[in-house]
PDB file of N, CA and C in Angstrom:
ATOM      1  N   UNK A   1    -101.323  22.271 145.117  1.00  0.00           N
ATOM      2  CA  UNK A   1    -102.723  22.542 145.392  1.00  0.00           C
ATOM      3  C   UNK A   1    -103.427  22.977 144.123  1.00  0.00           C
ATOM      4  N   UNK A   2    -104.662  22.934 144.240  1.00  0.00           N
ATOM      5  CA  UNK A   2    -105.207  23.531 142.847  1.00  0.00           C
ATOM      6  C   UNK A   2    -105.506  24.876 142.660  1.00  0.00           C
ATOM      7  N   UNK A   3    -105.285  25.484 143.420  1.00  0.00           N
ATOM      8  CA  UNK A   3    -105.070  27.017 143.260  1.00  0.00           C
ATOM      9  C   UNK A   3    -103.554  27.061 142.707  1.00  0.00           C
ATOM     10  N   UNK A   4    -102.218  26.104 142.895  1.00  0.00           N
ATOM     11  CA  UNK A   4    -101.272  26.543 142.367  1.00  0.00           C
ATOM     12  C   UNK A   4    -100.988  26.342 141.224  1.00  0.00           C
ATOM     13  N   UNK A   5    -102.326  24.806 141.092  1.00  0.00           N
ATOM     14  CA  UNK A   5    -101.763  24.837 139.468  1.00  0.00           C
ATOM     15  C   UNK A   5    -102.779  25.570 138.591  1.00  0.00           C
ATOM     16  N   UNK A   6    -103.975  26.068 139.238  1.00  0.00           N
ATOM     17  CA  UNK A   6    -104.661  26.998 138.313  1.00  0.00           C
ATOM     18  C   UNK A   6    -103.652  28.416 137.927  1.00  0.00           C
ATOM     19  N   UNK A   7    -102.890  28.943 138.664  1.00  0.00           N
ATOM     20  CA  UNK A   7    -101.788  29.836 138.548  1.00  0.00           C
ATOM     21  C   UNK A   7    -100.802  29.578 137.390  1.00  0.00           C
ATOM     22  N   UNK A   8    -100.381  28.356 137.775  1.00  0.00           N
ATOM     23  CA  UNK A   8     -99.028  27.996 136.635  1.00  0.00           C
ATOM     24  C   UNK A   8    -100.150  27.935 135.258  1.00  0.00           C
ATOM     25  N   UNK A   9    -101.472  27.590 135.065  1.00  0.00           N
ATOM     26  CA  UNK A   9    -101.580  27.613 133.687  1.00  0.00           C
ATOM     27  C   UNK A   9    -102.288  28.865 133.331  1.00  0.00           C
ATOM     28  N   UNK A  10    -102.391  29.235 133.943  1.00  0.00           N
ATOM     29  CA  UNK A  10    -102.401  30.868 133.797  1.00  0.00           C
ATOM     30  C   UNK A  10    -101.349  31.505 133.192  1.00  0.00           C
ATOM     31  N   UNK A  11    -100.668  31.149 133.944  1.00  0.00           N
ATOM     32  CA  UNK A  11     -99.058  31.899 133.573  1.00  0.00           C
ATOM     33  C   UNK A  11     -98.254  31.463 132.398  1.00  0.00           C
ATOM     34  N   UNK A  12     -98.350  30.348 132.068  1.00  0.00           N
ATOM     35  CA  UNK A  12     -98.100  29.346 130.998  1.00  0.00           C
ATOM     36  C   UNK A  12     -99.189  29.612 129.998  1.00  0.00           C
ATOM     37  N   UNK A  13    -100.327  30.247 129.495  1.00  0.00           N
ATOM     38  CA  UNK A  13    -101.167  30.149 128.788  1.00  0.00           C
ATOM     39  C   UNK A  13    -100.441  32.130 128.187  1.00  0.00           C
ATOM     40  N   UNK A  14    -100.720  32.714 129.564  1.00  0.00           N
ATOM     41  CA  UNK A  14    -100.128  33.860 129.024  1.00  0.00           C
ATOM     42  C   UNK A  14     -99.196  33.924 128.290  1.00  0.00           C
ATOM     43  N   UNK A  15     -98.031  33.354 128.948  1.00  0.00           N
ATOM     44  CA  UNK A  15     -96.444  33.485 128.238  1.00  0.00           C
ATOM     45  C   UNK A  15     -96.854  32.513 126.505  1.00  0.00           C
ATOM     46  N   UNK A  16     -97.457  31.945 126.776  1.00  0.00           N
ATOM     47  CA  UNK A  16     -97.639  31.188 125.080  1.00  0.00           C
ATOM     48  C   UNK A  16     -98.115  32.715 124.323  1.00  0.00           C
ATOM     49  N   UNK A  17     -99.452  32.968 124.923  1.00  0.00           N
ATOM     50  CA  UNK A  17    -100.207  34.028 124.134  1.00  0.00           C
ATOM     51  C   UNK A  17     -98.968  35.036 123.713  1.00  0.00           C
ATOM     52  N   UNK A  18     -98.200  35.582 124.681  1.00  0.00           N
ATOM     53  CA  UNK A  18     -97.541  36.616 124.733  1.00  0.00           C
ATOM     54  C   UNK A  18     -96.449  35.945 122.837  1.00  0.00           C
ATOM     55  N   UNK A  19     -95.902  34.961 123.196  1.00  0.00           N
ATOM     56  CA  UNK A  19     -95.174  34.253 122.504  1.00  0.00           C
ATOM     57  C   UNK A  19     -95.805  34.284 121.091  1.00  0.00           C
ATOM     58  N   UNK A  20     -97.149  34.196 120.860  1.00  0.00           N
ATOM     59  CA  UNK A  20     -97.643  34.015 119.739  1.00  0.00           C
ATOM     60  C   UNK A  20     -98.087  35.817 118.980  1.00  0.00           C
ATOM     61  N   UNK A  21     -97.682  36.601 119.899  1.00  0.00           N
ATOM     62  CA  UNK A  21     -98.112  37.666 119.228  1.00  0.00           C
ATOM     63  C   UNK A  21     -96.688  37.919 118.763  1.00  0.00           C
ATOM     64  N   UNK A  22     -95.843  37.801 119.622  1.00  0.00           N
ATOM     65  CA  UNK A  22     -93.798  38.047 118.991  1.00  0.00           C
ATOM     66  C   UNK A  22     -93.523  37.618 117.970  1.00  0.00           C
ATOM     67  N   UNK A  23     -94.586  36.121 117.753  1.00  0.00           N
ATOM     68  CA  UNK A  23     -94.372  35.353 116.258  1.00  0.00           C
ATOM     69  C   UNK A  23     -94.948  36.316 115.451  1.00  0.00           C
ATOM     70  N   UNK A  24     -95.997  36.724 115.693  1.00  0.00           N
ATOM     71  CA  UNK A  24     -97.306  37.026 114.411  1.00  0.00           C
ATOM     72  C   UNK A  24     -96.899  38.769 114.308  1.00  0.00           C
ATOM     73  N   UNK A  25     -95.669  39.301 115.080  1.00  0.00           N
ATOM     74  CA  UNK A  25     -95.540  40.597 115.002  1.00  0.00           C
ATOM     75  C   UNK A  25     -94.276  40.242 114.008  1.00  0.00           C
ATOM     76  N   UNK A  26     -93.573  39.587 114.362  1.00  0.00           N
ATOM     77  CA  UNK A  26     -92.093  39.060 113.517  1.00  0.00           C
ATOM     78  C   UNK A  26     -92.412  38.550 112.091  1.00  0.00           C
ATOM     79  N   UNK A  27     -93.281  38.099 111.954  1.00  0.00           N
ATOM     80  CA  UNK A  27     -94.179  37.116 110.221  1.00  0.00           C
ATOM     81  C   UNK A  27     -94.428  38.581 109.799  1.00  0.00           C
ATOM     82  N   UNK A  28     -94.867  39.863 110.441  1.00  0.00           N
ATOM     83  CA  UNK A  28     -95.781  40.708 109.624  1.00  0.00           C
ATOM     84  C   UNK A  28     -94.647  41.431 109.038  1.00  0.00           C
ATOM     85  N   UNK A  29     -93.661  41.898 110.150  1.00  0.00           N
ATOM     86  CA  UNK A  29     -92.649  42.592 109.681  1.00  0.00           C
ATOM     87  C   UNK A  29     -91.654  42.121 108.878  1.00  0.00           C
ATOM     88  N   UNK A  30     -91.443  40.648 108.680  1.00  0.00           N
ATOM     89  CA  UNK A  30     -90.491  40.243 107.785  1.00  0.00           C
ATOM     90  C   UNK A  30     -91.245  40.123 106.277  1.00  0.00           C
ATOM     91  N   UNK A  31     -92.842  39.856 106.023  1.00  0.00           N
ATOM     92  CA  UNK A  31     -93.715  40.404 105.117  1.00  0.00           C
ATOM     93  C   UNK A  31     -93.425  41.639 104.423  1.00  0.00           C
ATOM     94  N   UNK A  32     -93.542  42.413 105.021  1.00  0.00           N
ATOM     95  CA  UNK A  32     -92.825  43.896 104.954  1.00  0.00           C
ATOM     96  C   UNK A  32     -92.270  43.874 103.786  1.00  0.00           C
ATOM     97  N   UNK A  33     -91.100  42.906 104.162  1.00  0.00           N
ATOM     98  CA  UNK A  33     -89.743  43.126 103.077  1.00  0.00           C
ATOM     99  C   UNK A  33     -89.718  42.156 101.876  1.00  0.00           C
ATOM    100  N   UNK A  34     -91.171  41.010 102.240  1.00  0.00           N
ATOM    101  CA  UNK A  34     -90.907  40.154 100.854  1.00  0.00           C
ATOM    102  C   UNK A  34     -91.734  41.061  99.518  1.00  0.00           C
ATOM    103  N   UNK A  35     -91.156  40.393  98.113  1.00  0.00           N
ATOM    104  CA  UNK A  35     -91.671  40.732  96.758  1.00  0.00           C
ATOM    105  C   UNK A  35     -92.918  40.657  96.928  1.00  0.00           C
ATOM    106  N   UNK A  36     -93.666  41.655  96.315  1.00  0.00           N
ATOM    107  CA  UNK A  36     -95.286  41.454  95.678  1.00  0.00           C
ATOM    108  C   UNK A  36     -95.190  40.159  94.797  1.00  0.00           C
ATOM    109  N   UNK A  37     -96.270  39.730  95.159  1.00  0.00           N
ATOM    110  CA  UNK A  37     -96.749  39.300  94.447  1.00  0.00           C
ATOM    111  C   UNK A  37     -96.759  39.174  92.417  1.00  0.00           C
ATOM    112  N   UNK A  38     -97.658  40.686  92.327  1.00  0.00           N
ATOM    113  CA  UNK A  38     -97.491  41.287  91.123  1.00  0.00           C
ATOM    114  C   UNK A  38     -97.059  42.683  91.327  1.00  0.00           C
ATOM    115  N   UNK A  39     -96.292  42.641  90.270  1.00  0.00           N
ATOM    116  CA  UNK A  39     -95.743  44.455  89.919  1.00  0.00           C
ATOM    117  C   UNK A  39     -96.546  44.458  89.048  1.00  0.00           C
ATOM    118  N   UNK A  40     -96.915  46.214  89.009  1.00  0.00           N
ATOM    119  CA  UNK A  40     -97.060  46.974  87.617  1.00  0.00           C
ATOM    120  C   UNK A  40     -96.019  47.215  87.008  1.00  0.00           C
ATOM    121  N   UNK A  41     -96.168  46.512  85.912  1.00  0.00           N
ATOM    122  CA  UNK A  41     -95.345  47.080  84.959  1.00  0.00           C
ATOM    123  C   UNK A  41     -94.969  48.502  84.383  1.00  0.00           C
ATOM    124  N   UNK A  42     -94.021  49.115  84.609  1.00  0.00           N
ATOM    125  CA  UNK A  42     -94.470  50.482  84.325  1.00  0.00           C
ATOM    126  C   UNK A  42     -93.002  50.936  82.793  1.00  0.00           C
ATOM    127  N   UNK A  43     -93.688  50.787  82.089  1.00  0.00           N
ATOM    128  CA  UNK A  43     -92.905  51.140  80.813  1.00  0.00           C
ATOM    129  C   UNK A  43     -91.884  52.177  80.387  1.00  0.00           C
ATOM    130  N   UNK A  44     -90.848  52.362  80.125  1.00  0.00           N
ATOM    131  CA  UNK A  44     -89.667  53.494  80.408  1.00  0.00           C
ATOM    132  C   UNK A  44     -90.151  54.093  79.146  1.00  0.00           C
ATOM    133  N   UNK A  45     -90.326  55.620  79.370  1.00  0.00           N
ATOM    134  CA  UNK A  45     -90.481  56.388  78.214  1.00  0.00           C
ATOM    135  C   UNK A  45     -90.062  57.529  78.572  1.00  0.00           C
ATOM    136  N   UNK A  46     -88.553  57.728  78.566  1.00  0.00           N
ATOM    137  CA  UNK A  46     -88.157  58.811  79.633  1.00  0.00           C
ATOM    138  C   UNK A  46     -88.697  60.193  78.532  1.00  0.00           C
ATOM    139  N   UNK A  47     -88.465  60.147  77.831  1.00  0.00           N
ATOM    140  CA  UNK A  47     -88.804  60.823  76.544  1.00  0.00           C
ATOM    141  C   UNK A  47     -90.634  62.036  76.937  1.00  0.00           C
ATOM    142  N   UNK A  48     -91.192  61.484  77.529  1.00  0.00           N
ATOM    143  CA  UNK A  48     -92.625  61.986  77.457  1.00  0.00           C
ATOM    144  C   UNK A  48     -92.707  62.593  79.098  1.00  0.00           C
ATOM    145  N   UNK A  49     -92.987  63.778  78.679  1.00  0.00           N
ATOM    146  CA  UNK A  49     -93.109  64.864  79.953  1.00  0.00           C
ATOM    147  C   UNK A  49     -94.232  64.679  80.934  1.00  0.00           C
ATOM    148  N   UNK A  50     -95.130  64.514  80.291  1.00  0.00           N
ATOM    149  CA  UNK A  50     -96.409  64.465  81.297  1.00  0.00           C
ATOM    150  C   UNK A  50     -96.990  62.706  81.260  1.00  0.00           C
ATOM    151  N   UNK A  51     -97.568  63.112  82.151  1.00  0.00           N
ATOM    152  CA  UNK A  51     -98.789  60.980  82.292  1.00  0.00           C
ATOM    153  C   UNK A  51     -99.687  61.262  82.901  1.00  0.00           C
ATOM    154  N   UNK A  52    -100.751  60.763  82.687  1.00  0.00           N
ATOM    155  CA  UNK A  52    -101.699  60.542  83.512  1.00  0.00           C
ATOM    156  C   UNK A  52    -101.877  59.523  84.117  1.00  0.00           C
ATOM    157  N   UNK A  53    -101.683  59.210  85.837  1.00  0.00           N
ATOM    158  CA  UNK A  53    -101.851  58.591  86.506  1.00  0.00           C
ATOM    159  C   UNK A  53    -102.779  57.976  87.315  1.00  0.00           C
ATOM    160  N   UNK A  54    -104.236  58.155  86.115  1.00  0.00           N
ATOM    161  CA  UNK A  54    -105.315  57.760  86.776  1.00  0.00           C
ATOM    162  C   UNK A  54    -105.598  56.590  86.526  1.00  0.00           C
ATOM    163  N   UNK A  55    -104.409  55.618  85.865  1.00  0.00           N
ATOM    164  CA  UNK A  55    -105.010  54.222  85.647  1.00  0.00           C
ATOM    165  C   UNK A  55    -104.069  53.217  86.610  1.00  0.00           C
ATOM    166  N   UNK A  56    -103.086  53.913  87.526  1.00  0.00           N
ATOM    167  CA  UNK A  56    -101.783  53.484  87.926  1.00  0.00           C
ATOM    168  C   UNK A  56    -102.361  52.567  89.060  1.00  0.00           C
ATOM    169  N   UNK A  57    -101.558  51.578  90.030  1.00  0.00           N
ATOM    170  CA  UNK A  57    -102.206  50.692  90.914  1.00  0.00           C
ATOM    171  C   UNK A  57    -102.027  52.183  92.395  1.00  0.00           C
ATOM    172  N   UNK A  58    -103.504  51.570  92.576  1.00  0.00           N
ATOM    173  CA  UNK A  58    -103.801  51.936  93.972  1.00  0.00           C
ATOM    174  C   UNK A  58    -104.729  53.390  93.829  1.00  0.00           C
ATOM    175  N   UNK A  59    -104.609  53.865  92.754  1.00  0.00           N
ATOM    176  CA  UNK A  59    -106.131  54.594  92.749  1.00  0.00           C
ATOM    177  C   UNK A  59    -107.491  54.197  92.959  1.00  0.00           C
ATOM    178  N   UNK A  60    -107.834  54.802  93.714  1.00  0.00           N
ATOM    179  CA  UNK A  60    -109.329  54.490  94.297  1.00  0.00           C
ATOM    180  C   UNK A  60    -110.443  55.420  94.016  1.00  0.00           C
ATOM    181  N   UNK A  61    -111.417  54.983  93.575  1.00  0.00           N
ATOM    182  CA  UNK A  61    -112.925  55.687  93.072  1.00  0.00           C
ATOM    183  C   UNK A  61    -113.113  57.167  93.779  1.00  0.00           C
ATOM    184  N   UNK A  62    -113.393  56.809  95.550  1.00  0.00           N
ATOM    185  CA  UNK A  62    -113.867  58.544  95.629  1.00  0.00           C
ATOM    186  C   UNK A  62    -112.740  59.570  95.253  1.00  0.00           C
ATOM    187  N   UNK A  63    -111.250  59.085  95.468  1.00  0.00           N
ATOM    188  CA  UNK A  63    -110.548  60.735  95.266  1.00  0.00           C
ATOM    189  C   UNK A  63    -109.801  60.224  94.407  1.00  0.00           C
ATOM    190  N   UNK A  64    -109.664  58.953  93.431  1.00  0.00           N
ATOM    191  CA  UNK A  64    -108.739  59.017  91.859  1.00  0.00           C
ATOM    192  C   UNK A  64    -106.992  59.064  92.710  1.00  0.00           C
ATOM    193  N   UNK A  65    -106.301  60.078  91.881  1.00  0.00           N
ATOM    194  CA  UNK A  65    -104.980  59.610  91.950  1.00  0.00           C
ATOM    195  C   UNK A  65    -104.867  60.834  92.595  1.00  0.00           C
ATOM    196  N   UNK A  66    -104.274  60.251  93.957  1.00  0.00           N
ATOM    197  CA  UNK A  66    -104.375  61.626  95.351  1.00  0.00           C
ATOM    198  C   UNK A  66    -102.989  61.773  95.270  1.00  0.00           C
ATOM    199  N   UNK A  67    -102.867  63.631  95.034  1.00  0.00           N
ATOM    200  CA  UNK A  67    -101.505  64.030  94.984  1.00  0.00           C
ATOM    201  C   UNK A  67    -101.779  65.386  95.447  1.00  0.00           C
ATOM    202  N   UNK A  68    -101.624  65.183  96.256  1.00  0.00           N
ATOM    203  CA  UNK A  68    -102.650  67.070  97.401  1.00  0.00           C
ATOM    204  C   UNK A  68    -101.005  67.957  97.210  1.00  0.00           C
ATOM    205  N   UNK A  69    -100.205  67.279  96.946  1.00  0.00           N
ATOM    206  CA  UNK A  69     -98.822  68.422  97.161  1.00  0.00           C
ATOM    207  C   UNK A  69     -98.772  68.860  95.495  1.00  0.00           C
ATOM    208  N   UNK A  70     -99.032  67.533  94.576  1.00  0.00           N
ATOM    209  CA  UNK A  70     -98.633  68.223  93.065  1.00  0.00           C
ATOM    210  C   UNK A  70     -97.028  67.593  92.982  1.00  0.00           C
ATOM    211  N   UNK A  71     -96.659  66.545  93.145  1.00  0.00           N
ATOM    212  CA  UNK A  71     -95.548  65.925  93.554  1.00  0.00           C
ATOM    213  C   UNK A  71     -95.321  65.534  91.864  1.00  0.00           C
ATOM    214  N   UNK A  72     -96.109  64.863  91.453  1.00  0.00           N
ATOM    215  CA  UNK A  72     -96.437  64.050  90.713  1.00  0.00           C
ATOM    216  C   UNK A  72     -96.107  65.314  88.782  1.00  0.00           C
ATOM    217  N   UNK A  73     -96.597  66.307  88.900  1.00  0.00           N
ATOM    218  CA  UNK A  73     -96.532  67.223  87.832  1.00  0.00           C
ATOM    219  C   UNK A  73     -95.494  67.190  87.377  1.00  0.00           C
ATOM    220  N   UNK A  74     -95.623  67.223  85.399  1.00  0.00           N
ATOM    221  CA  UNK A  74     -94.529  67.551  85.093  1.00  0.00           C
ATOM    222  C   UNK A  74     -93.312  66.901  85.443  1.00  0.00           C
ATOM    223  N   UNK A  75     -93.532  65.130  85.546  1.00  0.00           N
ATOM    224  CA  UNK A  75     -92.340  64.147  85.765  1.00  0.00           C
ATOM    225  C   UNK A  75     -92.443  63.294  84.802  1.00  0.00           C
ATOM    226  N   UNK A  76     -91.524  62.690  84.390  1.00  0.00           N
ATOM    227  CA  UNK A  76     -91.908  61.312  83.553  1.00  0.00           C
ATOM    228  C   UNK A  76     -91.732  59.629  84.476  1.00  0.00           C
ATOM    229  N   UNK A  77     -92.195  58.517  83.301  1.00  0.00           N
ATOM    230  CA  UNK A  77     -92.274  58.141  84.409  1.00  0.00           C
ATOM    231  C   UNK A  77     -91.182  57.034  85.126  1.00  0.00           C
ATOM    232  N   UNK A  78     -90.589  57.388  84.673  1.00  0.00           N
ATOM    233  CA  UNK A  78     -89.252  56.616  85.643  1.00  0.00           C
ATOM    234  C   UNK A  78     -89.076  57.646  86.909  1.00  0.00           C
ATOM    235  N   UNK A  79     -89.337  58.619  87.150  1.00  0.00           N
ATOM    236  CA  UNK A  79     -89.251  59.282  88.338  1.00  0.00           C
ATOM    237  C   UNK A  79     -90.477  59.188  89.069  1.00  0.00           C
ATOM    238  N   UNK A  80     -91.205  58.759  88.272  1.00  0.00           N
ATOM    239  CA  UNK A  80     -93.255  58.471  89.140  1.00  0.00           C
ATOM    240  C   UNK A  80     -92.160  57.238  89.744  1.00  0.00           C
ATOM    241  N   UNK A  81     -91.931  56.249  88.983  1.00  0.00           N
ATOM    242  CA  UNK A  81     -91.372  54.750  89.722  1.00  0.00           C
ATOM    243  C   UNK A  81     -90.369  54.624  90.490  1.00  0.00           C
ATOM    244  N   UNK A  82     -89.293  55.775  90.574  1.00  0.00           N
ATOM    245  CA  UNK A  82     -88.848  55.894  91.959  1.00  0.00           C
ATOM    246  C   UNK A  82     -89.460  56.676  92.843  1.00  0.00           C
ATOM    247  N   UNK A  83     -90.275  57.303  92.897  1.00  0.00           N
ATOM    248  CA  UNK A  83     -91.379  58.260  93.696  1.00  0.00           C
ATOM    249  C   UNK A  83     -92.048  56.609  94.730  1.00  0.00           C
ATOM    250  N   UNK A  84     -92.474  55.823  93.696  1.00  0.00           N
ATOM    251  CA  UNK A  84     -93.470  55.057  93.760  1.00  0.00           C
ATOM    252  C   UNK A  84     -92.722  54.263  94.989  1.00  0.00           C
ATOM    253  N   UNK A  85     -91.446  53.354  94.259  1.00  0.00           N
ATOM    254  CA  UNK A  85     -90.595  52.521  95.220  1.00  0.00           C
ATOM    255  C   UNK A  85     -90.259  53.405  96.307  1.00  0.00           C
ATOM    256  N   UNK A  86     -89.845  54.429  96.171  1.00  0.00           N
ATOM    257  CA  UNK A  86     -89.123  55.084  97.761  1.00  0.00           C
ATOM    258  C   UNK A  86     -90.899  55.387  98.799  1.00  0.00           C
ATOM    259  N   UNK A  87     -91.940  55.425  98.096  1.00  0.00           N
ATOM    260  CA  UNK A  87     -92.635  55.016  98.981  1.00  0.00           C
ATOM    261  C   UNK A  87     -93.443  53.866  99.458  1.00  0.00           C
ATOM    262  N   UNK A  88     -92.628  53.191  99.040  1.00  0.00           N
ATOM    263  CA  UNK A  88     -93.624  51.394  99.287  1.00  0.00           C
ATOM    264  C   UNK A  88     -91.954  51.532 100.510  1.00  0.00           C
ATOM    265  N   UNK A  89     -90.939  51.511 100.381  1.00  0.00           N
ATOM    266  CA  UNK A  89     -90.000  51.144 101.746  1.00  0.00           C
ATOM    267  C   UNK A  89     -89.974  52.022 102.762  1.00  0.00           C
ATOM    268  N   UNK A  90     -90.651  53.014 102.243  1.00  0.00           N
ATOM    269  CA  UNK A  90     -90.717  54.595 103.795  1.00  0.00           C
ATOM    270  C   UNK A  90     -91.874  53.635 104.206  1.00  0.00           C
ATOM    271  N   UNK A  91     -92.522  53.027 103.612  1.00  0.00           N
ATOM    272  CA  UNK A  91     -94.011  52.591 103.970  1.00  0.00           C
ATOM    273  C   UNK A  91     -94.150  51.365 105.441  1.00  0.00           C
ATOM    274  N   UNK A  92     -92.464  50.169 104.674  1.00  0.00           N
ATOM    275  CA  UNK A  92     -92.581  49.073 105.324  1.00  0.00           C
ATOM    276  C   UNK A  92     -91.398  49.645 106.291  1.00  0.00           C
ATOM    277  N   UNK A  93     -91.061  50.515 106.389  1.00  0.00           N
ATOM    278  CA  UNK A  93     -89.723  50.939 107.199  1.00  0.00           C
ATOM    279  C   UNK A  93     -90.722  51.647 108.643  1.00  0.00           C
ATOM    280  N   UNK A  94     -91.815  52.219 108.235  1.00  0.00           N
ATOM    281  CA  UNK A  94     -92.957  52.932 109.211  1.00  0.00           C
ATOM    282  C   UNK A  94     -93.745  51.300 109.927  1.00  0.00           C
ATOM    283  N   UNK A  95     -94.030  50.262 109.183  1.00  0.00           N
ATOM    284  CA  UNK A  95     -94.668  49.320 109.341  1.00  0.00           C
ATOM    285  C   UNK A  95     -93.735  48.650 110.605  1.00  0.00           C
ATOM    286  N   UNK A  96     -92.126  48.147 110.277  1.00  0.00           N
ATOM    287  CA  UNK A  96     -91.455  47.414 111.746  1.00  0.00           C
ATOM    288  C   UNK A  96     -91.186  48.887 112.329  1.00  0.00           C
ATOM    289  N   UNK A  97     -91.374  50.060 112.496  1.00  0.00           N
ATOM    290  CA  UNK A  97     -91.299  51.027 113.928  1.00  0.00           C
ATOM    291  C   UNK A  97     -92.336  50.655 114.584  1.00  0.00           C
ATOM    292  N   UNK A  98     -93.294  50.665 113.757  1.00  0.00           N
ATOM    293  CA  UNK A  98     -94.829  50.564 114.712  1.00  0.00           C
ATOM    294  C   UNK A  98     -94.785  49.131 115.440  1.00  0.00           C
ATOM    295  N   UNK A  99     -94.282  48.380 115.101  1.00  0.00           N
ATOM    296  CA  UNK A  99     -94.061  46.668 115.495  1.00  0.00           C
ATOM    297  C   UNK A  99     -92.782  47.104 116.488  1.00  0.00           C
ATOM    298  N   UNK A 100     -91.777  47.717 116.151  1.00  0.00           N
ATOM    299  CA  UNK A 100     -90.599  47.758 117.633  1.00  0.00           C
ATOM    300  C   UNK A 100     -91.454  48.366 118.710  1.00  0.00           C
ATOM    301  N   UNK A 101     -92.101  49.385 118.485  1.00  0.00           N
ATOM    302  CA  UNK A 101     -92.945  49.975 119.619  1.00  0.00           C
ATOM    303  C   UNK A 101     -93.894  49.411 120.455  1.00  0.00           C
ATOM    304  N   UNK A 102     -94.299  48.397 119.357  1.00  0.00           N
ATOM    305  CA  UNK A 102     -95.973  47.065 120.526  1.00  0.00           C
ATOM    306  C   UNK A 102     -95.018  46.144 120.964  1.00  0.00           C
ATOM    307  N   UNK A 103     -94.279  45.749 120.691  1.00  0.00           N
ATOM    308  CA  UNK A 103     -93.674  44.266 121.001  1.00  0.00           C
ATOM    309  C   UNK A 103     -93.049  44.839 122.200  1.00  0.00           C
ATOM    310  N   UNK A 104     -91.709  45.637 122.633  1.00  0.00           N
ATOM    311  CA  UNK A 104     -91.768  45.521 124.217  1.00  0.00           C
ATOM    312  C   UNK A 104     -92.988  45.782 125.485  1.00  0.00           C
ATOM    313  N   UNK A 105     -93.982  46.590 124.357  1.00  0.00           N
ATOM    314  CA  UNK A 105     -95.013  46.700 125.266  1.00  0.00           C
ATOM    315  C   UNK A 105     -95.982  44.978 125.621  1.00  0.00           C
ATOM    316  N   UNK A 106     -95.493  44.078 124.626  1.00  0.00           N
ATOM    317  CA  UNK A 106     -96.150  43.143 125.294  1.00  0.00           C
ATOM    318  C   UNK A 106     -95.129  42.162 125.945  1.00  0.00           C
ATOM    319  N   UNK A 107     -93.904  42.090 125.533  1.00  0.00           N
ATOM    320  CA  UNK A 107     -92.663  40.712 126.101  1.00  0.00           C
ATOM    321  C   UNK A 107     -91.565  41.850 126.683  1.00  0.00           C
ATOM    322  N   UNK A 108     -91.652  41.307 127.895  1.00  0.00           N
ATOM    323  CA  UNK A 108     -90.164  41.941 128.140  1.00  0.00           C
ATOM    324  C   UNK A 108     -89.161  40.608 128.435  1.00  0.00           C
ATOM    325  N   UNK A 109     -88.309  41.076 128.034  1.00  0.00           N
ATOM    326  CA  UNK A 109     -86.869  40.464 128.175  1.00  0.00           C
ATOM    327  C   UNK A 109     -86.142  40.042 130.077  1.00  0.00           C
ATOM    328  N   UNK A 110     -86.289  39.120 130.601  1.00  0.00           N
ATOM    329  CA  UNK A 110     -85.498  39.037 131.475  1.00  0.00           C
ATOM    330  C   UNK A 110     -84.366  39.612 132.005  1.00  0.00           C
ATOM    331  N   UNK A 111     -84.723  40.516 133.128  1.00  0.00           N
ATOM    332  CA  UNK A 111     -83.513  40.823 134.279  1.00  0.00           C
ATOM    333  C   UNK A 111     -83.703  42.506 133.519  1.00  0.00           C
ATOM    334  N   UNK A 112     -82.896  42.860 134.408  1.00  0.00           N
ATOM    335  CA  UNK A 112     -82.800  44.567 134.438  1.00  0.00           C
ATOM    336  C   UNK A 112     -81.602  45.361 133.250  1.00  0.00           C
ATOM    337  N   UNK A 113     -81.817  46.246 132.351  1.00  0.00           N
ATOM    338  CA  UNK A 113     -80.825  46.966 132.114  1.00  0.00           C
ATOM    339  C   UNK A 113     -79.849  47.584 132.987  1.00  0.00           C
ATOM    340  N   UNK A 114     -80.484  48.317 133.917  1.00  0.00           N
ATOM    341  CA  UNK A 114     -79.563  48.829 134.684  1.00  0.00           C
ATOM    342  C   UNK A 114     -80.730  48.887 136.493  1.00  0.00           C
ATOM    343  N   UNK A 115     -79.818  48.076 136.699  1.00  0.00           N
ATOM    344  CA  UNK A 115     -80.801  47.625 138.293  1.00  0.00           C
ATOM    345  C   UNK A 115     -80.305  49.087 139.242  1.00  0.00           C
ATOM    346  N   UNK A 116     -80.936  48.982 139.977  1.00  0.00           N
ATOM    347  CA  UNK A 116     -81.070  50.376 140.853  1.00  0.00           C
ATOM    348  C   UNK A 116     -81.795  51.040 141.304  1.00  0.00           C
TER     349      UNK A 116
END
């Protein structure tokens, strides 16, 4: 009847949609983990105590080089560049939690863990 097949493409339009966000949640999070593009180059001078980090990538005009704890003082900079890397992967490691958390909320998996 045509009420049943207005149903099935209903249901079939959903399950695609549903399908296309699992893709486009799976592309973002495997993004995550590919290479930039470009690195900054950041030059080893273990030798020199202080830097100024107001020319470094990702400073921005209204607040400059935001370091509200003082993290940053009195390091050189091979320790700014593991500072830097351990927070670009806390970053994409926060990026697929937030993606495990939407995705069962939109696909669930067939049949019961524990029926009862």
């Amino acid at each position: 009847t045509l009420c049943d097949s207005t149903l099935r493409k209903r249901s079939t339009t959903s399950a695609m949609m549903k399908s296309v966000a699992v893709a486009l949640a799976l592309l973002e999070g495997a993004e995550a983990f590919s290479p930039a593009g470009l690195k900054a180059a950041v030059p080893s001078r273990a030798g020199v105590a202080r830097m100024s980090y107001e020319s470094e990538l990702g400073v921005i005009p209204p607040t400059g080089f935001f370091d509200p704890l003082g993290l940053s003082k009195n390091i050189d900079e091979e320790t700014f560049a593991q500072y830097r890397t351990a927070e670009l992967k806390h970053g994409r490691v926060a990026q697929l939690c937030v993606i495990g958390y939407i995705v069962p909320e939109i696909y669930r998996f067939p049949g019961e863990i524990a029926p009862g």
